[in-house]
C-alpha atoms as a PDB file:
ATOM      1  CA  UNK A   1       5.247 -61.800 -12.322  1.00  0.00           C
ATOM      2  CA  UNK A   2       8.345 -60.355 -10.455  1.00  0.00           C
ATOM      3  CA  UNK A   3       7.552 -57.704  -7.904  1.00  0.00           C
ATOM      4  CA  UNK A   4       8.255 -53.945  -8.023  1.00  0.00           C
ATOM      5  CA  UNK A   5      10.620 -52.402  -6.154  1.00  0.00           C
ATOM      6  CA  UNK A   6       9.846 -49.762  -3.834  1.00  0.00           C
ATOM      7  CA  UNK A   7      13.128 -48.385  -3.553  1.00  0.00           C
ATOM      8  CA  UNK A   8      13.373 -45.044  -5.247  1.00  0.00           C
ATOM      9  CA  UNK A   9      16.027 -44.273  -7.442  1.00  0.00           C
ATOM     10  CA  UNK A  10      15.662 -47.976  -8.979  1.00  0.00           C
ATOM     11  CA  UNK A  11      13.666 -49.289 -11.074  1.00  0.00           C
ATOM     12  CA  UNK A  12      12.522 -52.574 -11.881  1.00  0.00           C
ATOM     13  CA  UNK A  13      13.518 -54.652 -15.733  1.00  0.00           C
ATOM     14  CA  UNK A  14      10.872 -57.172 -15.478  1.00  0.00           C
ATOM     15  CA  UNK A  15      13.194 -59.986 -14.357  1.00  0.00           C
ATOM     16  CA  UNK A  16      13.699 -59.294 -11.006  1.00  0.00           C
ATOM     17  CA  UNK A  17      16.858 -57.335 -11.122  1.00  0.00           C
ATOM     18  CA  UNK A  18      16.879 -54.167 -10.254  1.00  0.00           C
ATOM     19  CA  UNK A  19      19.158 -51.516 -12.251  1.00  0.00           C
ATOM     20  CA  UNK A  20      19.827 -47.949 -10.799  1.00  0.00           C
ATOM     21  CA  UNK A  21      17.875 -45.045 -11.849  1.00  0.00           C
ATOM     22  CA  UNK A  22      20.179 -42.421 -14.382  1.00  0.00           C
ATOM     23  CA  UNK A  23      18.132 -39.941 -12.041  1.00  0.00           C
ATOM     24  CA  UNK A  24      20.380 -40.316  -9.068  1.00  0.00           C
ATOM     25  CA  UNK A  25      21.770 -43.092  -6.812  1.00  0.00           C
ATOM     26  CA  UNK A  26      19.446 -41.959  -3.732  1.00  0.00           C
ATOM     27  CA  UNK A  27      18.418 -45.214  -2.412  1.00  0.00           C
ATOM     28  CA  UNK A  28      16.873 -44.510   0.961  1.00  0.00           C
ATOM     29  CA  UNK A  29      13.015 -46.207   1.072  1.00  0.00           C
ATOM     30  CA  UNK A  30      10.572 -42.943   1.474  1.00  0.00           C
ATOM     31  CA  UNK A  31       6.943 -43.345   1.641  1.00  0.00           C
ATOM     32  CA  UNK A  32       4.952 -41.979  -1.271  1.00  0.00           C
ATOM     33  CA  UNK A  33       4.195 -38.211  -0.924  1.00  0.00           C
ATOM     34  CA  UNK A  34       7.540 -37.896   0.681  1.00  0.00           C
ATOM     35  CA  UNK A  35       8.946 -34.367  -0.316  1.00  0.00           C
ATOM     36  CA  UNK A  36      13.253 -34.572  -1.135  1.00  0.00           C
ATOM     37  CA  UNK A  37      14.614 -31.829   0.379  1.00  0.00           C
ATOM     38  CA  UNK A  38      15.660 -29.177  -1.925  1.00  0.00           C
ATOM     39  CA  UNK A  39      13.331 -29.898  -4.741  1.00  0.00           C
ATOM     40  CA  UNK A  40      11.210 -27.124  -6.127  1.00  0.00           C
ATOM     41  CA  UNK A  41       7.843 -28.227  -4.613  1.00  0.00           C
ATOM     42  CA  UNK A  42       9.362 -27.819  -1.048  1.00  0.00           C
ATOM     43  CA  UNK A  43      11.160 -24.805  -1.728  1.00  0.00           C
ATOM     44  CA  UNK A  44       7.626 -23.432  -2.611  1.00  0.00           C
ATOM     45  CA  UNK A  45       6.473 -24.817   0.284  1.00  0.00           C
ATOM     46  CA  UNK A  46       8.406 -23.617   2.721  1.00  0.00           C
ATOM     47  CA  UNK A  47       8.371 -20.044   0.756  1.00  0.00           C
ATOM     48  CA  UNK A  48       4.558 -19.812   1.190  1.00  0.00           C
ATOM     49  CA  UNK A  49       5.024 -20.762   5.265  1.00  0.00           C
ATOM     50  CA  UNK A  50       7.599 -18.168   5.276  1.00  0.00           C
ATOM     51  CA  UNK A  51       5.570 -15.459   4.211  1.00  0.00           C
ATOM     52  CA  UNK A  52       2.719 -16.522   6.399  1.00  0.00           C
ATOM     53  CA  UNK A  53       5.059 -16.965   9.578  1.00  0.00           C
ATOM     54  CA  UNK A  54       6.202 -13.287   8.830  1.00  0.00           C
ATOM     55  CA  UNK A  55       3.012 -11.913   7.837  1.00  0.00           C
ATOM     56  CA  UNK A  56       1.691 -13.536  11.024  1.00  0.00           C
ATOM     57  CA  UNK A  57       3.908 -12.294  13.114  1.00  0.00           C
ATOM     58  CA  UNK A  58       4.485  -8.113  11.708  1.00  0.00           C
ATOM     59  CA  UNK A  59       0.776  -8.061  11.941  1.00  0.00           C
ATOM     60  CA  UNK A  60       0.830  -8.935  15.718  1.00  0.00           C
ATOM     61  CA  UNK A  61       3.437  -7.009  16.601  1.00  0.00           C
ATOM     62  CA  UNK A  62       2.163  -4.070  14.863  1.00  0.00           C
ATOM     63  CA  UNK A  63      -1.349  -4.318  16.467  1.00  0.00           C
ATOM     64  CA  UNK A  64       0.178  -5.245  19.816  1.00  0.00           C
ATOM     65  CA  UNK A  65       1.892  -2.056  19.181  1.00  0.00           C
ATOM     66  CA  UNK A  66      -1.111   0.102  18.299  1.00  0.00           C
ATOM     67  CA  UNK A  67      -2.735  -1.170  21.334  1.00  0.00           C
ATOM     68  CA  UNK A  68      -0.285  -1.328  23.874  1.00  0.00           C
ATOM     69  CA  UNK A  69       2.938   1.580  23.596  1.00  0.00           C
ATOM     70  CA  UNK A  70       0.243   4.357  23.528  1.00  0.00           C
ATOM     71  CA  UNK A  71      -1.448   2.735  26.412  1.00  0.00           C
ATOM     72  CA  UNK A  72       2.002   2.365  28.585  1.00  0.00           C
ATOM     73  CA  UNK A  73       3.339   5.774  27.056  1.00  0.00           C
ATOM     74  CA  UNK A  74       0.506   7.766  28.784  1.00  0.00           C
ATOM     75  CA  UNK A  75      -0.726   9.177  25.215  1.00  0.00           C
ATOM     76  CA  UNK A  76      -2.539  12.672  25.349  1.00  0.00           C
ATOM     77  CA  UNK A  77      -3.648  13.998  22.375  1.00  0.00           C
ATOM     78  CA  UNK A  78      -3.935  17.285  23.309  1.00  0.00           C
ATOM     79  CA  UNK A  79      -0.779  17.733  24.745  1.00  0.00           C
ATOM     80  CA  UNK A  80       2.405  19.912  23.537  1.00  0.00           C
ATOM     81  CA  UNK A  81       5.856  20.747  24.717  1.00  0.00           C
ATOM     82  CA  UNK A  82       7.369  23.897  22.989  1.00  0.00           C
ATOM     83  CA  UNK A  83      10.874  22.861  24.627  1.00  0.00           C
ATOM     84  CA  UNK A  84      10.973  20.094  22.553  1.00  0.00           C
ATOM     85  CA  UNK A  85      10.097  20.937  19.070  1.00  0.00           C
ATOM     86  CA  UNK A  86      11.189  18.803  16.131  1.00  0.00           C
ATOM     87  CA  UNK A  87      14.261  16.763  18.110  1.00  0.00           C
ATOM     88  CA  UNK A  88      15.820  14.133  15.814  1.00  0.00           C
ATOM     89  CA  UNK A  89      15.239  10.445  16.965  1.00  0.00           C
ATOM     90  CA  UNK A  90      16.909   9.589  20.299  1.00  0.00           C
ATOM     91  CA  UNK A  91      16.472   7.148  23.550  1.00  0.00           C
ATOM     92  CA  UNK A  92      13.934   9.482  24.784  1.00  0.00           C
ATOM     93  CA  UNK A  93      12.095   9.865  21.468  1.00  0.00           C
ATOM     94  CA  UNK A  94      13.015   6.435  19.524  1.00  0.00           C
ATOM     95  CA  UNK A  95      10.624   8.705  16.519  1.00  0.00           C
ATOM     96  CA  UNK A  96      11.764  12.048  17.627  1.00  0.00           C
ATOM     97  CA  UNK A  97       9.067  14.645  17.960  1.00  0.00           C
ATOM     98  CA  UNK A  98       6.782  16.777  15.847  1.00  0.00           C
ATOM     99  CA  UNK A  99       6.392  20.480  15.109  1.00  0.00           C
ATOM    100  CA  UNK A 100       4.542  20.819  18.695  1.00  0.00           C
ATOM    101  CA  UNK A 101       6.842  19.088  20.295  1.00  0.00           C
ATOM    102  CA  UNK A 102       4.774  15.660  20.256  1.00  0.00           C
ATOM    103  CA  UNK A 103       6.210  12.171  20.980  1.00  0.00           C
ATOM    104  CA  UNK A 104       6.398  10.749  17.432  1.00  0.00           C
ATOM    105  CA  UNK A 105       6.830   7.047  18.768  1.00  0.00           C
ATOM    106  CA  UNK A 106       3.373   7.216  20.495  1.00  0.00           C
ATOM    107  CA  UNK A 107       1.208   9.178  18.230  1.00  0.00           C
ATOM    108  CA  UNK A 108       3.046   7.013  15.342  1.00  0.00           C
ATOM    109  CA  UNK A 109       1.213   3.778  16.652  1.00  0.00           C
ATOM    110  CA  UNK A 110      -1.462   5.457  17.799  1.00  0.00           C
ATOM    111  CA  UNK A 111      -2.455   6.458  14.895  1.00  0.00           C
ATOM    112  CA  UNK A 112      -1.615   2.862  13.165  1.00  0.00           C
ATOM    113  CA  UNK A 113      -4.366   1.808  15.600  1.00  0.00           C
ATOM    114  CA  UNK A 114      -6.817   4.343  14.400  1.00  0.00           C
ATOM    115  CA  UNK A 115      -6.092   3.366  10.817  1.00  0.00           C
ATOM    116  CA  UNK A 116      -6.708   0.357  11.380  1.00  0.00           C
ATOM    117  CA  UNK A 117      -9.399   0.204  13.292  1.00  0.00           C
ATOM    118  CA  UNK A 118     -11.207   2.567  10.980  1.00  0.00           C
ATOM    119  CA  UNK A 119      -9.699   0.098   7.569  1.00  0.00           C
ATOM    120  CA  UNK A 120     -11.316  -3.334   9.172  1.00  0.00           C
ATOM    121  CA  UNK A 121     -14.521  -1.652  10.035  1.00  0.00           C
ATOM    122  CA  UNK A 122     -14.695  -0.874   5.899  1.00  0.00           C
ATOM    123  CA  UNK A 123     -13.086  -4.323   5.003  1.00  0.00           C
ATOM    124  CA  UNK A 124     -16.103  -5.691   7.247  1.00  0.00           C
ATOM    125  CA  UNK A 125     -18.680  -3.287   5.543  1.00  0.00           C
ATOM    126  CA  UNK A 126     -17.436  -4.416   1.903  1.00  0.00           C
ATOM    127  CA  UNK A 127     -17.187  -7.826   2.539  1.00  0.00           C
ATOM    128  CA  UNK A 128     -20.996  -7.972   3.781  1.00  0.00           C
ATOM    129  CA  UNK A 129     -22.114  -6.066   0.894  1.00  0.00           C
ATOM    130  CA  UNK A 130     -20.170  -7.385  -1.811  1.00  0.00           C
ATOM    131  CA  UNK A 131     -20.759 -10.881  -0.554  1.00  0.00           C
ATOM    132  CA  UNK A 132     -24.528 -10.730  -0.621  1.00  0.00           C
ATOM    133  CA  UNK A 133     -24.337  -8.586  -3.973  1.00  0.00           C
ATOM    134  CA  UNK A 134     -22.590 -11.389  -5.546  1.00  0.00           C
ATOM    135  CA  UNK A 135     -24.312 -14.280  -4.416  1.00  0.00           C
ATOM    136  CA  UNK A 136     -27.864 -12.544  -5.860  1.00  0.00           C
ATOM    137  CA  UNK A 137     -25.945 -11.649  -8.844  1.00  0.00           C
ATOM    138  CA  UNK A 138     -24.803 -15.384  -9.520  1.00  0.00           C
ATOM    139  CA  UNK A 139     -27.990 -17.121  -8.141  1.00  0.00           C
ATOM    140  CA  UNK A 140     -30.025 -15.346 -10.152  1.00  0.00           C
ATOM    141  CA  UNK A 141     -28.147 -15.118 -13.825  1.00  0.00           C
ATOM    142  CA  UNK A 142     -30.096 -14.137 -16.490  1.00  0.00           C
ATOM    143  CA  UNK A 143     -30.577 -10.529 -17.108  1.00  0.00           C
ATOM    144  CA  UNK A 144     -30.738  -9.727 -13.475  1.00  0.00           C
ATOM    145  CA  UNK A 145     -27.278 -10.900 -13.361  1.00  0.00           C
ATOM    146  CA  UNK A 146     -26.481  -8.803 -16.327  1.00  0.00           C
ATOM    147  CA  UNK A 147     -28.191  -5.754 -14.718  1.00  0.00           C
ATOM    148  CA  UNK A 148     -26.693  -6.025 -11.754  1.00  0.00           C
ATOM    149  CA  UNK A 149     -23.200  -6.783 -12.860  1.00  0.00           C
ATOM    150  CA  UNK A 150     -23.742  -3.128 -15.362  1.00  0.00           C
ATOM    151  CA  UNK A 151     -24.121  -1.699 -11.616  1.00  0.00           C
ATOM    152  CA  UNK A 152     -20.757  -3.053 -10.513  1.00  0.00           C
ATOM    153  CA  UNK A 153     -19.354  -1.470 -13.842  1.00  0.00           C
ATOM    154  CA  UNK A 154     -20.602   1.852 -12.789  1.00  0.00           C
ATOM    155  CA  UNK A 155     -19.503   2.114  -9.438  1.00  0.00           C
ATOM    156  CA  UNK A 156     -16.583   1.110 -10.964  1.00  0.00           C
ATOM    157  CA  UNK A 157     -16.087   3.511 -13.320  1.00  0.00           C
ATOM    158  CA  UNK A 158     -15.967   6.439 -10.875  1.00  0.00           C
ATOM    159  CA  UNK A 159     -12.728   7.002  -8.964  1.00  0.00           C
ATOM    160  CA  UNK A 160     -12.936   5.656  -5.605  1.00  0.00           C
ATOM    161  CA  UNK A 161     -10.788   8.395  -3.768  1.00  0.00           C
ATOM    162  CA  UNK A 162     -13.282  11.155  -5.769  1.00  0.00           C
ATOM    163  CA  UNK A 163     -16.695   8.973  -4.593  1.00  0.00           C
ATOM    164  CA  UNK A 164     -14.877   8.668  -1.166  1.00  0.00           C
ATOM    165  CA  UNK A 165     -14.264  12.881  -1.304  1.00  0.00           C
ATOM    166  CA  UNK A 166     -17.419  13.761  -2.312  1.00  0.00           C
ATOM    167  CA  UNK A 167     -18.923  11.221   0.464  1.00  0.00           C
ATOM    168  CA  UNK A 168     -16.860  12.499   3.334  1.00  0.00           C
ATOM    169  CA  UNK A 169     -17.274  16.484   2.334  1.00  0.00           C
ATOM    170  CA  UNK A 170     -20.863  15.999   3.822  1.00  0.00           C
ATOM    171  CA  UNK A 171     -19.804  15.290   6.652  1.00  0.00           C
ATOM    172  CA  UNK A 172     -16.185  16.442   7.204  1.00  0.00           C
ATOM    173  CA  UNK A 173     -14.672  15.449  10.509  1.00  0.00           C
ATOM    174  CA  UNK A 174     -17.088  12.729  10.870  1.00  0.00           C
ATOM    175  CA  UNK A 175     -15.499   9.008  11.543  1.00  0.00           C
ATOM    176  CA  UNK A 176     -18.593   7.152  10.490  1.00  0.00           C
ATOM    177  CA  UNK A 177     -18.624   9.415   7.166  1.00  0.00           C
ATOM    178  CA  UNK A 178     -14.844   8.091   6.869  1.00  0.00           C
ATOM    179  CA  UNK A 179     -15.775   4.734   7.171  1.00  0.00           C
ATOM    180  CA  UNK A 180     -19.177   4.810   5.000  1.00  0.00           C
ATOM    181  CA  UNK A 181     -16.804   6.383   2.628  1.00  0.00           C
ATOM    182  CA  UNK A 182     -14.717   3.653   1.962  1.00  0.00           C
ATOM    183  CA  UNK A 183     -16.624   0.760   2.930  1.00  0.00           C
ATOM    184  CA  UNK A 184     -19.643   1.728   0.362  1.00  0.00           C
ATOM    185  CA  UNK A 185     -16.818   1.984  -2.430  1.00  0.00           C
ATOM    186  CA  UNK A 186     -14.568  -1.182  -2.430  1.00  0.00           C
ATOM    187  CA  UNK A 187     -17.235  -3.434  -2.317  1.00  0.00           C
ATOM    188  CA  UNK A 188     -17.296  -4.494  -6.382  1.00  0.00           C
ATOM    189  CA  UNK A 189     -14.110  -6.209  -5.735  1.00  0.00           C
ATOM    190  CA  UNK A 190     -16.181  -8.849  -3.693  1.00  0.00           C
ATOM    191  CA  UNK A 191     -19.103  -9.153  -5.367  1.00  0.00           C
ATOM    192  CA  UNK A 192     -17.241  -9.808  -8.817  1.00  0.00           C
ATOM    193  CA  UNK A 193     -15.305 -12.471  -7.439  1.00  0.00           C
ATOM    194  CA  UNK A 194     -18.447 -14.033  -5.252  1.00  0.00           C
ATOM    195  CA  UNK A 195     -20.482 -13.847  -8.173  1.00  0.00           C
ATOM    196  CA  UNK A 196     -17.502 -16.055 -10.515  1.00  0.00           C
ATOM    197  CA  UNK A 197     -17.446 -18.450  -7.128  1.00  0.00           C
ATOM    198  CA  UNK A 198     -21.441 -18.816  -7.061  1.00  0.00           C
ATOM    199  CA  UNK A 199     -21.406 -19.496 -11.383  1.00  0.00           C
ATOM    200  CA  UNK A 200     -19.069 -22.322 -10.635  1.00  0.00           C
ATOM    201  CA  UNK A 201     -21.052 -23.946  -7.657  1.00  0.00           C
ATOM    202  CA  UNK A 202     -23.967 -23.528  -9.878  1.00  0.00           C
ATOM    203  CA  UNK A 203     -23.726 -26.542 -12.112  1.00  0.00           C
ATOM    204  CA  UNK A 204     -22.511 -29.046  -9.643  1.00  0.00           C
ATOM    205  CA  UNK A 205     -24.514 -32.166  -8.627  1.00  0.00           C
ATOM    206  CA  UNK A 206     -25.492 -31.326  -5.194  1.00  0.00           C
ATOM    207  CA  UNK A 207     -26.552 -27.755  -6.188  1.00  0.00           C
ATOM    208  CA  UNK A 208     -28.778 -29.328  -9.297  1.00  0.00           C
ATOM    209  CA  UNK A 209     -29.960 -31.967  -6.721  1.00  0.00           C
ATOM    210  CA  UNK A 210     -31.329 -29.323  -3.870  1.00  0.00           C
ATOM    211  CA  UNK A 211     -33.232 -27.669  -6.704  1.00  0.00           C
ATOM    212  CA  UNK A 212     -34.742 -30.505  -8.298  1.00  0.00           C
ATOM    213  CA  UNK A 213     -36.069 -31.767  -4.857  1.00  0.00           C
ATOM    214  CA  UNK A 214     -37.528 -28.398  -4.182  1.00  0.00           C
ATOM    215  CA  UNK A 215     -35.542 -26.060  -2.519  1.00  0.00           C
ATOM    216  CA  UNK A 216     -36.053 -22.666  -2.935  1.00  0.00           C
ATOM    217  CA  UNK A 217     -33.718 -19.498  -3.829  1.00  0.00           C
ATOM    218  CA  UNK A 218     -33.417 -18.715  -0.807  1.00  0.00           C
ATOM    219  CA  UNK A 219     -32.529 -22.173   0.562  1.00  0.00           C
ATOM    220  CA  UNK A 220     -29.942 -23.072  -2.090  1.00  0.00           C
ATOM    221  CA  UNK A 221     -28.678 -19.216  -0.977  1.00  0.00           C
ATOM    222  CA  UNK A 222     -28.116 -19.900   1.930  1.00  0.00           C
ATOM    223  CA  UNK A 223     -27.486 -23.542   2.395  1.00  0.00           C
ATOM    224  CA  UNK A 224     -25.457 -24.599  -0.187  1.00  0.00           C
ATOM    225  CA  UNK A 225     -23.875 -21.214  -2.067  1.00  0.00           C
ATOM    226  CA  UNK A 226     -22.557 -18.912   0.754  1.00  0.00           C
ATOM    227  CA  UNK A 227     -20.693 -21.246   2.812  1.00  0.00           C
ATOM    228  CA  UNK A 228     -18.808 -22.202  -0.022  1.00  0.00           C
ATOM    229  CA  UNK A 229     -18.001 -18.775  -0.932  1.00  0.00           C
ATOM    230  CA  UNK A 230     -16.918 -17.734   2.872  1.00  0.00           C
ATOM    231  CA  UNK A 231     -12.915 -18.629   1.970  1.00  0.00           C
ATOM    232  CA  UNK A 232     -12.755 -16.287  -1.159  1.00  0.00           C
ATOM    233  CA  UNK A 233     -14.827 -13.690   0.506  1.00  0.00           C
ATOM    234  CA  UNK A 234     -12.402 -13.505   3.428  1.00  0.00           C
ATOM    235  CA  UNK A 235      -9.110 -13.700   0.977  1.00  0.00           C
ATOM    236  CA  UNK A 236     -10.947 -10.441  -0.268  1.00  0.00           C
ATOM    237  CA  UNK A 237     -11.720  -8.725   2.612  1.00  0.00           C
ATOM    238  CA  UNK A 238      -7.854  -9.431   4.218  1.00  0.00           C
ATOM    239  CA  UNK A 239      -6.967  -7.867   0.569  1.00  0.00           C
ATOM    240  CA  UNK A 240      -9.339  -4.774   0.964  1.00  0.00           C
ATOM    241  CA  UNK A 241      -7.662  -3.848   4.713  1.00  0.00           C
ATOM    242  CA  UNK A 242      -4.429  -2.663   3.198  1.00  0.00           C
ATOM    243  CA  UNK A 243      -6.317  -0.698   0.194  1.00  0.00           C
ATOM    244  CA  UNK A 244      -8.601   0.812   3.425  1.00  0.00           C
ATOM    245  CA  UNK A 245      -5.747   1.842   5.271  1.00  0.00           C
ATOM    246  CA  UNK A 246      -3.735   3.766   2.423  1.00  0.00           C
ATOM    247  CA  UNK A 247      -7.644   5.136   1.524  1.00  0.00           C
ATOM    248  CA  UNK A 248      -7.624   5.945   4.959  1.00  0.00           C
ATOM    249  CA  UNK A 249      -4.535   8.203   5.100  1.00  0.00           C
ATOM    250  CA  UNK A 250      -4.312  10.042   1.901  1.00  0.00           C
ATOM    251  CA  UNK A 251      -8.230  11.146   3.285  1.00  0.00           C
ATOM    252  CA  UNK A 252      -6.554  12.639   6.397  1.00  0.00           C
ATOM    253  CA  UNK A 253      -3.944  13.883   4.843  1.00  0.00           C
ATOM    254  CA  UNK A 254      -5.628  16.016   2.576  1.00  0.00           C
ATOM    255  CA  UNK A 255      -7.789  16.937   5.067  1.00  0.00           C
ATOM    256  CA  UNK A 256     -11.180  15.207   4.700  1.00  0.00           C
ATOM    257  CA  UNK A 257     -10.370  12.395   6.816  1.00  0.00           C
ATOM    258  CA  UNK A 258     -10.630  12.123  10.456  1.00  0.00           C
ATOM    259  CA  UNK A 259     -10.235  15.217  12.302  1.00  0.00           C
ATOM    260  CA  UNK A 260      -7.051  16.893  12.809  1.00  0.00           C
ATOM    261  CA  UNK A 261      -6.726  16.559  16.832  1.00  0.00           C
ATOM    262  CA  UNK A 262      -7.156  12.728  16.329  1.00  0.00           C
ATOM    263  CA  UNK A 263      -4.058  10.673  15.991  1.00  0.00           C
ATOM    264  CA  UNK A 264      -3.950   8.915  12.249  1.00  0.00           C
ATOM    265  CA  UNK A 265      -1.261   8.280  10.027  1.00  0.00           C
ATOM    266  CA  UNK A 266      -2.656  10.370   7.108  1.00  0.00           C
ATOM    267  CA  UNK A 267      -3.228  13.528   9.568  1.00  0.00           C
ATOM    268  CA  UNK A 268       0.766  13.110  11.217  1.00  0.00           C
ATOM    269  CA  UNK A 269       1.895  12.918   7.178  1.00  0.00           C
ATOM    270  CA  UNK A 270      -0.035  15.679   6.457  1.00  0.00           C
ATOM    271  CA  UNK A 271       1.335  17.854   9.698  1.00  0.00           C
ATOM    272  CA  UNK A 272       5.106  16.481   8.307  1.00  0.00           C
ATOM    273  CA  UNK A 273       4.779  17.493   4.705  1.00  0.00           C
ATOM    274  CA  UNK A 274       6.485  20.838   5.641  1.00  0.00           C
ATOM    275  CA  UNK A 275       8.759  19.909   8.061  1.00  0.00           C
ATOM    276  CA  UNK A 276      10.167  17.596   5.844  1.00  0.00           C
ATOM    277  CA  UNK A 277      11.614  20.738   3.731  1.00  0.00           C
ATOM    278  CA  UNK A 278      12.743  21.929   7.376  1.00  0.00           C
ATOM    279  CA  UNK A 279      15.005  19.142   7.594  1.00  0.00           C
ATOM    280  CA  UNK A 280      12.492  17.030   9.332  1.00  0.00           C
ATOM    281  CA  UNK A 281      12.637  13.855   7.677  1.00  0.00           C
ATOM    282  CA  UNK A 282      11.365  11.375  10.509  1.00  0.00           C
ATOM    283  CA  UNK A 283       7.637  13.121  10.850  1.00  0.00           C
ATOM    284  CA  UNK A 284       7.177  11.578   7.352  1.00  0.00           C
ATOM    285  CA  UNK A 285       9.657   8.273   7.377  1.00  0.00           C
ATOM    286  CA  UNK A 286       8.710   6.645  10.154  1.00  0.00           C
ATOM    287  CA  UNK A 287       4.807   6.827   9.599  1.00  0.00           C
ATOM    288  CA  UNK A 288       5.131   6.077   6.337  1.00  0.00           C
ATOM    289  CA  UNK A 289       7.571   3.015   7.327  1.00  0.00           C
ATOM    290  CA  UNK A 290       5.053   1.929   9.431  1.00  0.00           C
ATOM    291  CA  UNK A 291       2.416   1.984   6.670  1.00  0.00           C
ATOM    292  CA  UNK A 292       4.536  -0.606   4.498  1.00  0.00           C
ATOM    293  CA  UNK A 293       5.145  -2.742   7.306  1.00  0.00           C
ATOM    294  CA  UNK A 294       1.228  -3.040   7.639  1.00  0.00           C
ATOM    295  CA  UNK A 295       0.742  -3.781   3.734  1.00  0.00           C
ATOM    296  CA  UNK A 296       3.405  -6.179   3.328  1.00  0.00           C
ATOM    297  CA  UNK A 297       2.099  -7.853   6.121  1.00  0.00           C
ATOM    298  CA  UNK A 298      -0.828  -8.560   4.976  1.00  0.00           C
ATOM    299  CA  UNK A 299       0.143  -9.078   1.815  1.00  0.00           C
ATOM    300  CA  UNK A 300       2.228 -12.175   3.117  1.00  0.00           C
ATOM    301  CA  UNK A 301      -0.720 -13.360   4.932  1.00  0.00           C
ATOM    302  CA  UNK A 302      -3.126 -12.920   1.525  1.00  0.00           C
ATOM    303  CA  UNK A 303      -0.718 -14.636  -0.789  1.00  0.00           C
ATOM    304  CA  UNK A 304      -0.140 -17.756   1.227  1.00  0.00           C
ATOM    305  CA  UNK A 305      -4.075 -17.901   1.925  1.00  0.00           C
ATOM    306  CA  UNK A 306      -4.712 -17.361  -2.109  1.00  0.00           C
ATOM    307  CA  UNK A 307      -2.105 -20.262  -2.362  1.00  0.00           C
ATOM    308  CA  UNK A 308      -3.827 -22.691   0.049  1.00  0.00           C
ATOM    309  CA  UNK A 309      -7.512 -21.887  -1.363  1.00  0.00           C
ATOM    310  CA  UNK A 310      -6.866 -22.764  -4.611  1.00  0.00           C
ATOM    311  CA  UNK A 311      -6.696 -26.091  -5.901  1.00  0.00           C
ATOM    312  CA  UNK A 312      -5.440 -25.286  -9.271  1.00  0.00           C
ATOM    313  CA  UNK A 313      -2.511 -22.995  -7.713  1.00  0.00           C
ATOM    314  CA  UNK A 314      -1.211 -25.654  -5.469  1.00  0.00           C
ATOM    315  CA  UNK A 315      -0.986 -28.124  -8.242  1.00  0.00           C
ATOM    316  CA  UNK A 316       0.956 -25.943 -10.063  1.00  0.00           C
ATOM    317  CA  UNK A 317       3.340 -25.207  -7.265  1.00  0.00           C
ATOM    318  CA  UNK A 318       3.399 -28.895  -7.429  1.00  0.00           C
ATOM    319  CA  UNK A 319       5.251 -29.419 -10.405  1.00  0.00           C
END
């Protein structure tokens, strides 16, 4: 029986000859798995590391921002310079200033730190929360599952900016109310897609197995169902910190957020909405700039993770 070639771009015509390939005269040996350069599967590839690499490295910069330039600026918050109301960006003021004469650049990041801060704290919250929500709700099926998932609906249903108003108005001013507000709100998102993960992990062999030699609920729970569900729990929570952060601001800036002496980005776009018709346009563009830098940072971050988690979506990428 004449032997194969391993040669690609030829191909073998059963009498040991080998004829080229009418796919291309490439005849360089590669080992199998070997991605061509230039073909659509690395393209995708090196698309998806793209977006991670610059995900990865806007997020750092930002936080290392948050944390660091009001730390060497010498932030106050409760200081003002009349002498220097509303300058235009410059080398002294790389933002410019505010209506009180505030360094823009400094409060700016600031309050990026306090935003987020404040949005992981609620991504943490909702993650818990939704995680164990859905993991019940899947374990249990039935017409638990159906009552609980009617719950999800309902939350659902109401606006989460109103829930979130009516929440904070109890306590206005109040940071924990800020960040029960949002974190008791954006939960359903996790538990609906928990819930879908624990359904699927429910008929497989080892999960049939544990409760056929005896394990309880409980054990199955927490043995076999909620480390498998970590990885789509996380993807969630990465996608609720962006959602926290714009919740975040348009709280502050309507004035039911944090309070107004604390530096956020919601409370300096609220302070610029009227300077902008002054002819202040950097109170609002820079904040605001720095607000889309955050989201499409993690949005890089949470697509190439969503990409890598799924099976399914890689093979497709594949082809």
């Amino acid at each position: 029986m004449a032997e194969l070639t391993t040669y690609r771009g030829e191909r073998s015509d059963g009498g040991g000859a080998a004829a080229p390939s009418a796919v291309g005269k490439d005849r360089t040996w590669r080992p199998a798995g070997h991605r061509r350069p230039g073909t659509l599967r690395a393209r995708a590839s090196w698309t998806g590391r793209g977006r991670l690499v610059a995900g990865l490295v806007g997020l750092v910069v930002l936080v290392l921002g948050a944390i660091l330039i009001p730390w060497l600026g010498g932030l106050d918050q409760g200081a003002v310079d009349y002498t220097a109301v509303r300058q235009p960006p410059s080398l002294a003021h790389p933002f410019g200033t505010d209506a009180v004469g505030r360094d823009l650049f400094l409060r700016s990041f600031a309050g990026l730190g306090v935003s987020l801060t404040v949005a992981a704290s609620c991504a943490v919250i909702s993650t818990v929360i939704g995680t164990l929500y859905g993991a019940l709700s899947g374990l249990l099926g039935g017409w638990p599952d159906r009552i609980l998932m009617r719950a999800v609906d309902g939350v659902n249903a109401v606006p989460h900016l109103l829930l979130g108003i009516v929440i904070v108005a109890l306590y206005r001013g109040s940071v924990p109310a800020v960040i029960a507000s949002i974190g008791l709100t954006h939960w359903t998102t996790v538990a609906r897609v928990v819930r879908s993960e624990v359904l699927s992990l429910r008929s497989r062999p080892y999960v049939d197995a544990a409760i056929s030699g005896g394990a309880s609920r409980r054990r199955v729970l927490g043995r076999h169902l909620l480390p498998a569900v970590v990885p789509p729990a996380v993807l969630s929570s990465v996608l609720i910190l962006p959602h926290a952060v714009w919740h975040e601001t348009a709280l502050s800036f309507l004035g039911l957020g944090l309070p107004p002496h604390l530096a956020s980005l919601g409370n300096i776009l609220a302070e610029g909405r009227q300077a902008v018709l002054l002819g202040s346009w950097w109170i609002v563009v820079f904040p605001s700039a720095l607000l889309a830098a955050t989201t499409l940072a993690v949005a890089g971050i949470a697509a190439w993770w969503r990409d890598r988690s799924r099976p399914r979506r890689r093979s497709e990428m594949a082809l």
